[in-house]
Each structure stands twice: as structure tokens, then as C-alpha cells.
PDB file of N, CA and C in Angstrom:
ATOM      1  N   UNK A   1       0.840  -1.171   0.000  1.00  0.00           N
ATOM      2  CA  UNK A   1       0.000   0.000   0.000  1.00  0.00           C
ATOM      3  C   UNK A   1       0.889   1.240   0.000  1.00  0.00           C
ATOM      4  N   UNK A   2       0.720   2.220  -0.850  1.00  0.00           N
ATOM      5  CA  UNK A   2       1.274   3.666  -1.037  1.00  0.00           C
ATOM      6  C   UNK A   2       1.152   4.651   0.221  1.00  0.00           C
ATOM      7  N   UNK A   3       1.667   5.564   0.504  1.00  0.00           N
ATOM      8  CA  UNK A   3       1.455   6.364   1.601  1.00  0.00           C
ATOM      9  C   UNK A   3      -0.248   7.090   0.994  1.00  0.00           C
ATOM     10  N   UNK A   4      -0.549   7.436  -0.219  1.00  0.00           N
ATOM     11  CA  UNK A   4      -1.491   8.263  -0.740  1.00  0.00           C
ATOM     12  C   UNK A   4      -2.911   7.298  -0.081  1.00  0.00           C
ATOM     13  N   UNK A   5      -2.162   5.961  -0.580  1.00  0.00           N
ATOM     14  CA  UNK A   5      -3.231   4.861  -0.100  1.00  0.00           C
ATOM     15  C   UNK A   5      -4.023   5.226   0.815  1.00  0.00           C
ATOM     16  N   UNK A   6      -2.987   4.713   1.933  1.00  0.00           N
ATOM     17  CA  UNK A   6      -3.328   5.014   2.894  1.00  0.00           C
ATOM     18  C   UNK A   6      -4.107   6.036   3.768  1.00  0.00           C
ATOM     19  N   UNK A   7      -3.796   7.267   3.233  1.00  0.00           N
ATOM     20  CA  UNK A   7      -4.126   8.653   3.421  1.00  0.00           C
ATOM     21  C   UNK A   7      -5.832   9.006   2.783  1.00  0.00           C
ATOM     22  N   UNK A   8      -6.081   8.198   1.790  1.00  0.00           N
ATOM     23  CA  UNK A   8      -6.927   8.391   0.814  1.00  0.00           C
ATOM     24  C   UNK A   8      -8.030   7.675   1.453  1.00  0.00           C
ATOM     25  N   UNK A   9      -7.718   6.293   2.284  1.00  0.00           N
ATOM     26  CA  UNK A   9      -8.645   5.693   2.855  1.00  0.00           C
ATOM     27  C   UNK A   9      -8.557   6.092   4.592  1.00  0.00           C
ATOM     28  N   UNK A  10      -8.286   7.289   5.142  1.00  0.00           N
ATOM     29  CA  UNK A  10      -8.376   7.554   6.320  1.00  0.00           C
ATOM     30  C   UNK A  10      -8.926   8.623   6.210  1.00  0.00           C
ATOM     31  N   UNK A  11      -8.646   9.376   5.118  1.00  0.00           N
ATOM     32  CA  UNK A  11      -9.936  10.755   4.769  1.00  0.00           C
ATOM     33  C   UNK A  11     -11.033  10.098   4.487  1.00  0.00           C
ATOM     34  N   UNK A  12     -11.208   8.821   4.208  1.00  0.00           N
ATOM     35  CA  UNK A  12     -12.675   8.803   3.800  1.00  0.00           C
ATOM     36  C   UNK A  12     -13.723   7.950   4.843  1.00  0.00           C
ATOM     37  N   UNK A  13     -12.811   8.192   5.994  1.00  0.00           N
ATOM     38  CA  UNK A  13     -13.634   8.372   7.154  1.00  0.00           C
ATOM     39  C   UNK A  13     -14.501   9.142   7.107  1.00  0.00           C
ATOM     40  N   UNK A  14     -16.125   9.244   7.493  1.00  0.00           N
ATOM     41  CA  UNK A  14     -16.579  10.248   7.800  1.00  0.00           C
ATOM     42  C   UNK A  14     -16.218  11.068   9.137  1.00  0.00           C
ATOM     43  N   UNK A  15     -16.119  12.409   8.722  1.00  0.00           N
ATOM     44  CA  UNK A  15     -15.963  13.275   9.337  1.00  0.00           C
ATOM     45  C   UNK A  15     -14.434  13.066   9.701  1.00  0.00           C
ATOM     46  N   UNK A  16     -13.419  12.759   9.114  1.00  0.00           N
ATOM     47  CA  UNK A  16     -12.163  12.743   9.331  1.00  0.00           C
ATOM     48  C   UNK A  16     -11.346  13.647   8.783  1.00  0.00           C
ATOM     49  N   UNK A  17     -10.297  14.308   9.290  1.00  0.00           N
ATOM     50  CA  UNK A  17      -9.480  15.406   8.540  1.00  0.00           C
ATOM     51  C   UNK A  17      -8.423  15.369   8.703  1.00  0.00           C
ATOM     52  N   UNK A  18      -7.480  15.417   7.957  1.00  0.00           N
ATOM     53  CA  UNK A  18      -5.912  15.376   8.053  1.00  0.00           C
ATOM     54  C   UNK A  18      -4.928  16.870   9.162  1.00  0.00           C
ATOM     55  N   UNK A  19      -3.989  16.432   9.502  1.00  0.00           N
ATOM     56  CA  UNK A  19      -3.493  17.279   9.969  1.00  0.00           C
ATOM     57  C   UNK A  19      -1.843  16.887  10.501  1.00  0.00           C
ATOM     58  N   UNK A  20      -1.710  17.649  11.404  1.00  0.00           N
ATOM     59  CA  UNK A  20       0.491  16.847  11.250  1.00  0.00           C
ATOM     60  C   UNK A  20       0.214  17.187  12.888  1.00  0.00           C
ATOM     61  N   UNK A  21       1.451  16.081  13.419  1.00  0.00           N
ATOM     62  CA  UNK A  21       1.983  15.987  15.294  1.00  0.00           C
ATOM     63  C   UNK A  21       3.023  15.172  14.914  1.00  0.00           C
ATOM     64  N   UNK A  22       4.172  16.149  15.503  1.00  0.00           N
ATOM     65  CA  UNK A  22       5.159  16.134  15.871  1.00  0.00           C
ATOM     66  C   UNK A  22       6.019  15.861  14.056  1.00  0.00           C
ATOM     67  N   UNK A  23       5.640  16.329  13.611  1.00  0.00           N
ATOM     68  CA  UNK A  23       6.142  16.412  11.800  1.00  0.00           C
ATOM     69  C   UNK A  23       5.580  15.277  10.981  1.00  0.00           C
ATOM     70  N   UNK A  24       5.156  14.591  11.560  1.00  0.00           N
ATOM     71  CA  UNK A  24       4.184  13.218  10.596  1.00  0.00           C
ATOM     72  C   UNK A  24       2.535  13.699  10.502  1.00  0.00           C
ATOM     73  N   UNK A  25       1.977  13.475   9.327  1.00  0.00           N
ATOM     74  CA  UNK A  25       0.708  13.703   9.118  1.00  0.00           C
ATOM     75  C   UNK A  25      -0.180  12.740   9.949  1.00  0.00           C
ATOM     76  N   UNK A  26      -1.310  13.852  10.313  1.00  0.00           N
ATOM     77  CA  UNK A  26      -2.171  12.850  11.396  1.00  0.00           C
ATOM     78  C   UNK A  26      -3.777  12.684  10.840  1.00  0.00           C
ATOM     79  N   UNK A  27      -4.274  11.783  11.084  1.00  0.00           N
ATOM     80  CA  UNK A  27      -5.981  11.964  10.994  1.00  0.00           C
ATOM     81  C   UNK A  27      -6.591  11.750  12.066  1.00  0.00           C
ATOM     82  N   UNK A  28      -7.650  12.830  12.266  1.00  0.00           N
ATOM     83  CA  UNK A  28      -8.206  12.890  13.183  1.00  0.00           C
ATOM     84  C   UNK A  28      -9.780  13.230  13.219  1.00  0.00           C
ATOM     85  N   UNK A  29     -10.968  12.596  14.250  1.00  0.00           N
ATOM     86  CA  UNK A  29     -12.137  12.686  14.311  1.00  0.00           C
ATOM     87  C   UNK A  29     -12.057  13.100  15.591  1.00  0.00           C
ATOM     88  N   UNK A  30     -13.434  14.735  15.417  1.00  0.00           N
ATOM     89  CA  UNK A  30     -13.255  15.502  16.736  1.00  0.00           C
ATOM     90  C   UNK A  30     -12.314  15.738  17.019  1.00  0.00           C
ATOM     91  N   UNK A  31     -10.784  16.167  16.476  1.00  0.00           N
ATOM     92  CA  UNK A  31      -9.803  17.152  17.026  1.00  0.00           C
ATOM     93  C   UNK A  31      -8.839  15.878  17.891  1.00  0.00           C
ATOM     94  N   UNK A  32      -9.484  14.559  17.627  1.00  0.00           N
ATOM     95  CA  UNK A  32      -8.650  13.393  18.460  1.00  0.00           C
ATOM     96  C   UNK A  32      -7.902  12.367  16.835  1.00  0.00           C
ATOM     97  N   UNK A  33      -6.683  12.274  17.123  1.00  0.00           N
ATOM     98  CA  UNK A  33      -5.736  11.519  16.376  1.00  0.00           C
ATOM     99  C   UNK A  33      -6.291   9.876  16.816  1.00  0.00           C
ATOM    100  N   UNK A  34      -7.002   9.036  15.355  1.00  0.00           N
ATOM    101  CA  UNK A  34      -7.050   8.243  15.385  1.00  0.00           C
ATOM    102  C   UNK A  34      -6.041   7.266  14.025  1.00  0.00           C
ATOM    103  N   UNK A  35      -4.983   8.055  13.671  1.00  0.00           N
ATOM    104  CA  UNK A  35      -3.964   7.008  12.839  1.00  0.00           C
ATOM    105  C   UNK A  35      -3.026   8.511  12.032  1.00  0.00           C
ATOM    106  N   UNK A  36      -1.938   7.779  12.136  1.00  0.00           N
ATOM    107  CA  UNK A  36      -1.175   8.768  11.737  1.00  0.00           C
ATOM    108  C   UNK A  36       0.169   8.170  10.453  1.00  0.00           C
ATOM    109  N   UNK A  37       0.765   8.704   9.699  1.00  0.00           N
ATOM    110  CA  UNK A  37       1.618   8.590   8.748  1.00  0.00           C
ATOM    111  C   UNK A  37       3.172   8.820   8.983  1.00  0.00           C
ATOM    112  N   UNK A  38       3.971   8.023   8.504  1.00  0.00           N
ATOM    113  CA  UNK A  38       5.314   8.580   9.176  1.00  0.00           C
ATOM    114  C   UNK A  38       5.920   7.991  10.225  1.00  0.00           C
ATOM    115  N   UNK A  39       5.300   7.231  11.037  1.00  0.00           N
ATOM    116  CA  UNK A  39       5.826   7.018  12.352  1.00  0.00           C
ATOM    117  C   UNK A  39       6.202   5.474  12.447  1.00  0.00           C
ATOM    118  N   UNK A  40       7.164   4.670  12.884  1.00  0.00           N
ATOM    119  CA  UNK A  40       8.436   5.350  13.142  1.00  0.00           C
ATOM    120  C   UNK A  40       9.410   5.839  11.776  1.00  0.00           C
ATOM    121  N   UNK A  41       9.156   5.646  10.588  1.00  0.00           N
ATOM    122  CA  UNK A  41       9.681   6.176   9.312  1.00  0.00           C
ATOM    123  C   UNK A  41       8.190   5.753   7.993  1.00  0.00           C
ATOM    124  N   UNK A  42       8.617   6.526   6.727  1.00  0.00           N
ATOM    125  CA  UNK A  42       7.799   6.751   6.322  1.00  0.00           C
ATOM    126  C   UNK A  42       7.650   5.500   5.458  1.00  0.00           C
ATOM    127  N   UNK A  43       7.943   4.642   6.056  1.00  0.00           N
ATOM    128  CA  UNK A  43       7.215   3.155   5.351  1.00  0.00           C
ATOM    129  C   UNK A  43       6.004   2.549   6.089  1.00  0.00           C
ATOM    130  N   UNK A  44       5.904   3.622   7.474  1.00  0.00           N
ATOM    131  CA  UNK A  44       4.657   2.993   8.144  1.00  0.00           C
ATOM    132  C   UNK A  44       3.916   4.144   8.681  1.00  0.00           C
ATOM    133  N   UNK A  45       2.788   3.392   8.807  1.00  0.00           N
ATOM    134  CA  UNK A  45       1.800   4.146   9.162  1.00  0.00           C
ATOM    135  C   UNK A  45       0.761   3.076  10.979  1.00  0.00           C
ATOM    136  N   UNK A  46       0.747   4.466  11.457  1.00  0.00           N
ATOM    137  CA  UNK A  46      -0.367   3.420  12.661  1.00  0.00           C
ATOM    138  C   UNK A  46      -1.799   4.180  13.344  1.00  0.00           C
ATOM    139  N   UNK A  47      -2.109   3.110  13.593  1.00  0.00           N
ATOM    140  CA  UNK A  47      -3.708   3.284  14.142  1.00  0.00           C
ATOM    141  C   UNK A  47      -4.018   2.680  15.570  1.00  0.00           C
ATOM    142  N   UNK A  48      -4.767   3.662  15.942  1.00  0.00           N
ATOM    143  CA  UNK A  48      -4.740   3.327  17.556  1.00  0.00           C
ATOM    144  C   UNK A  48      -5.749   2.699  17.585  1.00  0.00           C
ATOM    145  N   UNK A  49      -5.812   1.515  18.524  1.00  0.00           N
ATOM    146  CA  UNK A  49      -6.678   0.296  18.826  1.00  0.00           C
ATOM    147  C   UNK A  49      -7.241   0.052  19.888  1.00  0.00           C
ATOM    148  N   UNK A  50      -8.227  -0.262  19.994  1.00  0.00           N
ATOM    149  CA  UNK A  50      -8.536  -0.852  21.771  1.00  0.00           C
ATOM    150  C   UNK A  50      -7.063  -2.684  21.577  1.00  0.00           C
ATOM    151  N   UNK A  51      -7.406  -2.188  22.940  1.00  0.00           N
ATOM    152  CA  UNK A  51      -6.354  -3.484  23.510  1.00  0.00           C
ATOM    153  C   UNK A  51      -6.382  -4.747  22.395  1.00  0.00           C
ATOM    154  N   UNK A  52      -7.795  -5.187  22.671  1.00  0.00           N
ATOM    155  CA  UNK A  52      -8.444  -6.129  22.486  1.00  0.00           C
ATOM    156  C   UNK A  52      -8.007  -6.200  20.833  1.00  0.00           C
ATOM    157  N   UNK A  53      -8.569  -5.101  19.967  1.00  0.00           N
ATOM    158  CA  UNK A  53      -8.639  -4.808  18.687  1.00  0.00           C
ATOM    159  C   UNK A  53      -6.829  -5.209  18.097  1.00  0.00           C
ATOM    160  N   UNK A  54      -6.308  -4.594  18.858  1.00  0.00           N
ATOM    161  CA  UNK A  54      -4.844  -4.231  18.568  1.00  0.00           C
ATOM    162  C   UNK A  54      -4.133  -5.978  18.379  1.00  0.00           C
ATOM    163  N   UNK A  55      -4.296  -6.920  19.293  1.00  0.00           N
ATOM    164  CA  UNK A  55      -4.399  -8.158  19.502  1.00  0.00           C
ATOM    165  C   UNK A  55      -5.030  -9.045  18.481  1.00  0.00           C
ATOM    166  N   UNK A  56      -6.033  -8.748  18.195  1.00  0.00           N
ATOM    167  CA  UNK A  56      -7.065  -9.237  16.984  1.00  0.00           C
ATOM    168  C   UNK A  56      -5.864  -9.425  15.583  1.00  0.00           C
ATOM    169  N   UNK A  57      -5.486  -8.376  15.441  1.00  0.00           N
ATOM    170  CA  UNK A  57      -4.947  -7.391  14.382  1.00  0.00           C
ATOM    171  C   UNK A  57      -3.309  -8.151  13.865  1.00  0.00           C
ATOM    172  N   UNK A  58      -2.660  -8.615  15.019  1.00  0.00           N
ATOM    173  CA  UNK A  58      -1.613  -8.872  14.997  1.00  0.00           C
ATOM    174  C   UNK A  58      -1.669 -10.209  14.841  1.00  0.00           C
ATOM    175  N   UNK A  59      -2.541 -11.128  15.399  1.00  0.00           N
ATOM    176  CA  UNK A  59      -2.433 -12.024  14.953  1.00  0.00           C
ATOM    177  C   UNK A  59      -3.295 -12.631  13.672  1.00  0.00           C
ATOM    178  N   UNK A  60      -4.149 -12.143  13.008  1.00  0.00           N
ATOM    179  CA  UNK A  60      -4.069 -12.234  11.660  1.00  0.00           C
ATOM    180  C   UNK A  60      -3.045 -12.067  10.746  1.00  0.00           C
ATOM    181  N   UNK A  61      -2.641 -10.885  11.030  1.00  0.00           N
ATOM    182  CA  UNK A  61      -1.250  -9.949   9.878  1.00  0.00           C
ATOM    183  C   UNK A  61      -0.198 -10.219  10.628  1.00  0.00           C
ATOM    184  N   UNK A  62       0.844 -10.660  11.503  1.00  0.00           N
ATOM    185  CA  UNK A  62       1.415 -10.037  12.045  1.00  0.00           C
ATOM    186  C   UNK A  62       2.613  -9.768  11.295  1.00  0.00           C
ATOM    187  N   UNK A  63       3.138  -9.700   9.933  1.00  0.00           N
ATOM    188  CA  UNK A  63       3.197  -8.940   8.523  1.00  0.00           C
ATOM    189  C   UNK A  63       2.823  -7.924   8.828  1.00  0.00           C
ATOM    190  N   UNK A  64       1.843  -7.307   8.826  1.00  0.00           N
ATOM    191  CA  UNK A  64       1.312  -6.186   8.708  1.00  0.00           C
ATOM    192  C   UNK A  64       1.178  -5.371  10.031  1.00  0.00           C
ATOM    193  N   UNK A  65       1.063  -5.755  10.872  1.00  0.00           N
ATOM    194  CA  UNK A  65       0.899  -5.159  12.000  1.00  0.00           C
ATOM    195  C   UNK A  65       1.542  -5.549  13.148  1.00  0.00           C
ATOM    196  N   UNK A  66       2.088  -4.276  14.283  1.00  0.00           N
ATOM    197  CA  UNK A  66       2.776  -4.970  15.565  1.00  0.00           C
ATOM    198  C   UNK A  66       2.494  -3.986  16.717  1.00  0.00           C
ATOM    199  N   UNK A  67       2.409  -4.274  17.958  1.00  0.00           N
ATOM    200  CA  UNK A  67       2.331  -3.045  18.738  1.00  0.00           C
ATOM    201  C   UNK A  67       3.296  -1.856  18.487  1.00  0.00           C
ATOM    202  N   UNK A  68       2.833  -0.411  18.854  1.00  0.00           N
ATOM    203  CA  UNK A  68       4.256   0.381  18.534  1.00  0.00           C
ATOM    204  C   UNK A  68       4.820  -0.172  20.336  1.00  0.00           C
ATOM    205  N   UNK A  69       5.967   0.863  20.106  1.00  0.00           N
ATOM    206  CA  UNK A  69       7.138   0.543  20.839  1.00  0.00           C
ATOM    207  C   UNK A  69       6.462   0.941  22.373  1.00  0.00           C
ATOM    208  N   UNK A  70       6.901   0.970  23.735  1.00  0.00           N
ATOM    209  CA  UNK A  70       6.530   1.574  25.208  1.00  0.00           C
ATOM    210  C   UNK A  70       5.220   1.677  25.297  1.00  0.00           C
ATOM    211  N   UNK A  71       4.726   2.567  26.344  1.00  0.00           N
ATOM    212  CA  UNK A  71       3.384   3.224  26.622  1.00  0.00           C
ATOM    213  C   UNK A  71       2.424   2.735  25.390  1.00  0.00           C
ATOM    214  N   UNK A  72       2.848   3.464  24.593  1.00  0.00           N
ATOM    215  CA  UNK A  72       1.972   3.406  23.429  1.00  0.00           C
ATOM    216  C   UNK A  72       1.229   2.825  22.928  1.00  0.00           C
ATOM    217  N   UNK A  73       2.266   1.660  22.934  1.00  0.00           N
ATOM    218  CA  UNK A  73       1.857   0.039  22.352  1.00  0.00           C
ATOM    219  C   UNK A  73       0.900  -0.505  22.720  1.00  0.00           C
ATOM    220  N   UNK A  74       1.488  -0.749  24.721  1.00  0.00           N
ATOM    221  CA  UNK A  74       0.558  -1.005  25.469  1.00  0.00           C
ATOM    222  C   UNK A  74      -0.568  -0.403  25.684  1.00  0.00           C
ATOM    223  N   UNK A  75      -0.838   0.671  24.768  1.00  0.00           N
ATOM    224  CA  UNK A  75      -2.600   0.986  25.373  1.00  0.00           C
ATOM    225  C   UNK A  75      -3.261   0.873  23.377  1.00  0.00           C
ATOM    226  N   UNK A  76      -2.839  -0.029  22.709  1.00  0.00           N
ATOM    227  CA  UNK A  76      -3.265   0.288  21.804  1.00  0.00           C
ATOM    228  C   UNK A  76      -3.070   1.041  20.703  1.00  0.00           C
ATOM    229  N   UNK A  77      -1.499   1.589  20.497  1.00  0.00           N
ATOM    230  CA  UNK A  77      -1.133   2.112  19.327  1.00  0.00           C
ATOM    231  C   UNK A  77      -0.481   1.216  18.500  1.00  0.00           C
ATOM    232  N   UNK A  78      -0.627   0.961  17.353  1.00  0.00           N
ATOM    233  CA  UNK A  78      -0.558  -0.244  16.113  1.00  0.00           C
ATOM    234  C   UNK A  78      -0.089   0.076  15.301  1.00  0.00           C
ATOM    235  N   UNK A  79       1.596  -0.438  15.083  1.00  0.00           N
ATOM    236  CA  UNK A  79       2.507   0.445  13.803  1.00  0.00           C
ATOM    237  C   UNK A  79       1.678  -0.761  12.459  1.00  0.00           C
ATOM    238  N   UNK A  80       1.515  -0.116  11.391  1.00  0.00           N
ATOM    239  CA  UNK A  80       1.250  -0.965  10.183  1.00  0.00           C
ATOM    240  C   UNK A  80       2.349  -0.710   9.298  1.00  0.00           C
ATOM    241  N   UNK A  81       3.074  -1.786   8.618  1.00  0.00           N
ATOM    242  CA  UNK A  81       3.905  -1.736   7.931  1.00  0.00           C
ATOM    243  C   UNK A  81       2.956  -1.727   6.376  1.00  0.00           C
ATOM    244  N   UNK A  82       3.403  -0.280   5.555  1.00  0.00           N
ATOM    245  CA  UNK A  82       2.112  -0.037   4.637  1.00  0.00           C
ATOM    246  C   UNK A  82       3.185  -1.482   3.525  1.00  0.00           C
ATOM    247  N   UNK A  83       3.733  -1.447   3.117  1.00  0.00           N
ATOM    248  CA  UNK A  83       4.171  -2.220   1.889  1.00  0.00           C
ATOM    249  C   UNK A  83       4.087  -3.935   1.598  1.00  0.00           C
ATOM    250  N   UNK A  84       3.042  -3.964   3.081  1.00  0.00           N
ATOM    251  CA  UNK A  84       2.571  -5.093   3.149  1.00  0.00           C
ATOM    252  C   UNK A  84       1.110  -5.061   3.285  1.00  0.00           C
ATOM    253  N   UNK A  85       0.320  -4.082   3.495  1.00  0.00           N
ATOM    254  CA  UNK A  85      -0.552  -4.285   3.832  1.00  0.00           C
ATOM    255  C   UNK A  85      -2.133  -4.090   2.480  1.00  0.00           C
ATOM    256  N   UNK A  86      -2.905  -4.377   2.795  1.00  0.00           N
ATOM    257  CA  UNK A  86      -4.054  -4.523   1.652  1.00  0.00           C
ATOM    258  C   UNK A  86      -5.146  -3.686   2.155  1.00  0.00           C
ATOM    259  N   UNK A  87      -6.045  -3.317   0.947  1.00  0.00           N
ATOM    260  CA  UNK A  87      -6.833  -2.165   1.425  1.00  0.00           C
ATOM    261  C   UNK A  87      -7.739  -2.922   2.174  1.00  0.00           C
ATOM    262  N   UNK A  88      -8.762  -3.999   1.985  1.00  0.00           N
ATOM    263  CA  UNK A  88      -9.907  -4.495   2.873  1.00  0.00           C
ATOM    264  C   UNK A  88      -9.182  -4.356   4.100  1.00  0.00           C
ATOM    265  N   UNK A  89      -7.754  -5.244   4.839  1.00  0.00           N
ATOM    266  CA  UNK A  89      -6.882  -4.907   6.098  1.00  0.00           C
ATOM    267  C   UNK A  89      -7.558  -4.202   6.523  1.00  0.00           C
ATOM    268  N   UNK A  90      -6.532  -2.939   5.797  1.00  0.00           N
ATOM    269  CA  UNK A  90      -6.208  -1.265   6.315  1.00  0.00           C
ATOM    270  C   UNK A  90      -8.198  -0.592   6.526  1.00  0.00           C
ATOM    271  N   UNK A  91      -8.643  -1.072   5.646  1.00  0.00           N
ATOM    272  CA  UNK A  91     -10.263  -0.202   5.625  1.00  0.00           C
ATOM    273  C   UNK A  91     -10.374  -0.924   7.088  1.00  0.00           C
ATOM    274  N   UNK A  92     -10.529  -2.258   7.569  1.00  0.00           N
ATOM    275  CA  UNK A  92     -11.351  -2.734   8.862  1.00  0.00           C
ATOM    276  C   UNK A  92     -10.233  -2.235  10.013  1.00  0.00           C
ATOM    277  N   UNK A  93      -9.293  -1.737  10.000  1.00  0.00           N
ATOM    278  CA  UNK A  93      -8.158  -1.071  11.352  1.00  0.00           C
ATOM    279  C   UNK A  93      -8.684  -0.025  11.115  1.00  0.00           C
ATOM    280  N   UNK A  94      -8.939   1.117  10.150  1.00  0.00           N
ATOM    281  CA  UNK A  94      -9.176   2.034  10.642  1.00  0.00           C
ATOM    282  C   UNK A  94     -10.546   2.316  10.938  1.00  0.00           C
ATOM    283  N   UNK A  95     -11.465   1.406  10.587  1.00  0.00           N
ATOM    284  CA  UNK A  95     -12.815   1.657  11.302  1.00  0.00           C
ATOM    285  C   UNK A  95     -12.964   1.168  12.439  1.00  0.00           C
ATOM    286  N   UNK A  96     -12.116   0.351  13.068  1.00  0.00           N
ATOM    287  CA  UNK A  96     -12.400  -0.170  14.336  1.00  0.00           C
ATOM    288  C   UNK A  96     -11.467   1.022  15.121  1.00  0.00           C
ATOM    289  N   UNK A  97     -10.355   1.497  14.255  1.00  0.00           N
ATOM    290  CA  UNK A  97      -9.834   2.947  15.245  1.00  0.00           C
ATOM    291  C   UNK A  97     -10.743   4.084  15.144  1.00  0.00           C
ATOM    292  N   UNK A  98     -11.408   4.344  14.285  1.00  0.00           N
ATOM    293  CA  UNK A  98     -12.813   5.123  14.402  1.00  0.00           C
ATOM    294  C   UNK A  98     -13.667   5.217  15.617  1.00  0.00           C
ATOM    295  N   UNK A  99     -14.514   3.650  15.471  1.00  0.00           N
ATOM    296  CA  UNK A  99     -14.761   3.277  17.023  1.00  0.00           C
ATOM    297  C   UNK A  99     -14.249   3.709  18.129  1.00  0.00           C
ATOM    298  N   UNK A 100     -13.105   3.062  17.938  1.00  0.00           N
ATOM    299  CA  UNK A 100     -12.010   3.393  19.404  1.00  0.00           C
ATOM    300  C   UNK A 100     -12.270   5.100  19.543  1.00  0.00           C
ATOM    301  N   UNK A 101     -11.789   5.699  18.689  1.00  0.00           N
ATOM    302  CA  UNK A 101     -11.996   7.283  19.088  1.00  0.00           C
ATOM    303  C   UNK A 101     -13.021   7.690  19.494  1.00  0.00           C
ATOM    304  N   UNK A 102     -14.259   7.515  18.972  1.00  0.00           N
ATOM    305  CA  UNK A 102     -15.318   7.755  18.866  1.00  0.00           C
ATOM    306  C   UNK A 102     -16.205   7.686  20.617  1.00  0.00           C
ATOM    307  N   UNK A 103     -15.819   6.317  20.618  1.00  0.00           N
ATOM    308  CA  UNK A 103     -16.324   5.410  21.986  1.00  0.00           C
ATOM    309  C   UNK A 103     -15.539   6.794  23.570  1.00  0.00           C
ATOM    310  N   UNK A 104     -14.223   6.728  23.191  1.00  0.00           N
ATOM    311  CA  UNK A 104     -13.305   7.521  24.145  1.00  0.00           C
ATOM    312  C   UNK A 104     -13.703   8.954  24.022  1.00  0.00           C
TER     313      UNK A 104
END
């Protein structure tokens, strides 16, 4: 998957809008970052998960997906390695990080 990919199917969240934290582009519903571009380099991209979700995720793909690194990880932030990953994937992580935002 392309970075545009990616980007292309996180705007088309409803009500989702792009924006940048900490120099990587972010998307966000309600002013809250639910997946961002760039991080930890620009071959990946991640989406924040409930616990549960994040778990789900990894062990289907785990290709495609891994906890990120510290804190993070542990509450549900999900590095996706894009050059592996497929759009049906990437469409059901970021609607279940939708949820997640949404719910919080």
C-alpha cells in the first residue's frame, strides 16, 4: 500500500481530517488523532486500537501489523507496515480505530 493509499482511505472516514503531530501527518475525528503517517519512518503508518482490537490485528497480519514501541503500544497504538498491507486490512483497522476514538 502507497502512503497516498493510505491517506486516501483515512480521509474517507466520515468526518475525518488530516493534519500533522510532531512532523508526521495525522488523521483525526473531533480534534482526536485516530492514525497517523510517518511514524516510526515513512514506510509505516499506525492506528490506535482498543487493547483487544490491537491483539485481533496482529495475529491475523502479524506482517502487517505490531504493537508500537513503550506506553503506546501497550494501550493500543498499532505500527502498520504499509508495503505489506491490503486495502480491505487497512479499511477494517481504521474503522475499528474510528470506534475506538469515537467510543473515548
Amino acid at each position: 500500500m502507497t502512503v497516498e493509499k493510505f491517506r486516501s482511505l483515512a480521509l474517507s472516514i466520515p468526518g475525518a481530517s488530516e493534519s500533522a503531530h510532531m512532523g508526521h501527518a495525522d488523521f483525526r475525528l473531533e480534534g482526536r488523532v485516530f492514525a497517523t503517517l510517518g511514524y516510526p519512518d515513512e514506510r509505516h503508518a499506525m492506528v490506535k486500537l482498543a487493547r483487544q482490537q490491537q491483539e485481533k490485528f496482529v495475529k491475523i497480519a502479524p506482517d502487517v501489523f505490531s504493537p508500537c514501541a513503550g506506553a503506546w503500544g501497550r494501550r493500543g497504538a498499532t505500527a502498520v507496515r504499509l508495503a505489506s498491507a491490503g486495502v480491505g486490512l487497512i479499511r477494517a483497522a481504521l474503522e475499528e480505530a474510528r470506534r475506538e476514538t469515537i467510543r473515548n
